[in-house]
Protein backbone atom coordinates (compact mmCIF):
# COMPACT_ATOMS: atom_id res chain seq x y z
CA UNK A 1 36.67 24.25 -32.93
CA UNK A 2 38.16 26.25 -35.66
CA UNK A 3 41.79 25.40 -36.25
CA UNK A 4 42.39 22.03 -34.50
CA UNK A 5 44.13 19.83 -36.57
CA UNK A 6 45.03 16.56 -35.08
CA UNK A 7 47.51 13.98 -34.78
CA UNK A 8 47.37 10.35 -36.16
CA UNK A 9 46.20 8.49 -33.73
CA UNK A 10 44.22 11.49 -31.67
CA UNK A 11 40.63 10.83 -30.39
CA UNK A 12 38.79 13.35 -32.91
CA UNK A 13 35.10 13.91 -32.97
CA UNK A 14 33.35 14.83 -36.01
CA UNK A 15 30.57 17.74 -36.11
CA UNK A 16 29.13 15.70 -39.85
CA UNK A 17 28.71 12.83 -38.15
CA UNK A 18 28.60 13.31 -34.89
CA UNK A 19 30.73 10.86 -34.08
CA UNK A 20 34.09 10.02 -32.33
CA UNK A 21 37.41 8.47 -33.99
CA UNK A 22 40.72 7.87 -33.92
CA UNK A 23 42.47 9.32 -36.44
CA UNK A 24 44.09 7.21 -38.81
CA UNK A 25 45.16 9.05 -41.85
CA UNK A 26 44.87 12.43 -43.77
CA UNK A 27 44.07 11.58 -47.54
CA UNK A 28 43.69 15.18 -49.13
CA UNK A 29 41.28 17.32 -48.03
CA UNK A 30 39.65 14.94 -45.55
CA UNK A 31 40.45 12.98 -42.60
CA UNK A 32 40.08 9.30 -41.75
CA UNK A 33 38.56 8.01 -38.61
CA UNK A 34 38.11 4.36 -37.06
CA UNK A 35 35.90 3.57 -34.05
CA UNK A 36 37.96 3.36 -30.93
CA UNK A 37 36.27 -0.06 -30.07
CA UNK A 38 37.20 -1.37 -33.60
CA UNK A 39 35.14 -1.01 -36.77
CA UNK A 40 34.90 0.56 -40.12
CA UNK A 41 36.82 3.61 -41.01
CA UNK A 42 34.83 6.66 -42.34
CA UNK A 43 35.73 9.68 -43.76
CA UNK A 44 35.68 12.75 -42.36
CA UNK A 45 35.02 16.23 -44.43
CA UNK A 46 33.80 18.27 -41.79
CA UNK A 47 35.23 19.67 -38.55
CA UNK A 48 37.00 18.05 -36.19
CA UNK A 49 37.29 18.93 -32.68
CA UNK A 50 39.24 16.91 -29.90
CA UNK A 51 37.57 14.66 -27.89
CA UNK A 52 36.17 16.24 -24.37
CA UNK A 53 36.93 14.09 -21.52
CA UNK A 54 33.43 12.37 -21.44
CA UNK A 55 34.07 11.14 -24.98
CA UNK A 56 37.49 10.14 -24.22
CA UNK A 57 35.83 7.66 -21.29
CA UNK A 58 33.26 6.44 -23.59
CA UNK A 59 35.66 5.06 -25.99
CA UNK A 60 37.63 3.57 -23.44
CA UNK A 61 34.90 1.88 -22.10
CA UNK A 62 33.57 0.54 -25.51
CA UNK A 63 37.77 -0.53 -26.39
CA UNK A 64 37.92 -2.67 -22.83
CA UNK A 65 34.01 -3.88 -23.44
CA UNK A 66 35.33 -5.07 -27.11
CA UNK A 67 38.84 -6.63 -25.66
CA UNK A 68 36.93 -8.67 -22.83
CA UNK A 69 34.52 -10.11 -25.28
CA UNK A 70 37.38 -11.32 -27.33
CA UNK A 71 36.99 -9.21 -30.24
CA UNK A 72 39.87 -8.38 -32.30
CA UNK A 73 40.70 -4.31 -33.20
């Protein structure tokens, strides 16, 4: 989606990647994004486009699968 630019803390996917985030930070030209369940930040150089809906459940369901196994995030 050409001109989305997101908020800290948005649910982003990335078209490199294909992968979806939460934003965490803008560090120059790129974006950072961390697994909604927890994880590893990555970097994101390419486009970003919000979430859609279905992508926005899926993360939700992977943050309450990681909270009732006790995990920390």
């Amino acid at each position: 989606m050409s001109g989305y630019t997101p908020a800290i803390g948005d649910l982003a996917y990335d078209e490199a990647t294909n992968q979806v985030g939460r934003v965490v930070d803008r560090i120059g030209g790129y974006w950072q994004l961390r697994p909604s369940g927890g994880g590893r930040e990555w970097d994101a150089h390419g486009p970003l486009r919000p979430a859609t809906q279905a992508e926005r459940l899926s993360c939700d369901v992977a943050l309450a699968n990681a909270t009732s196994r006790g995990e920390r995030l």
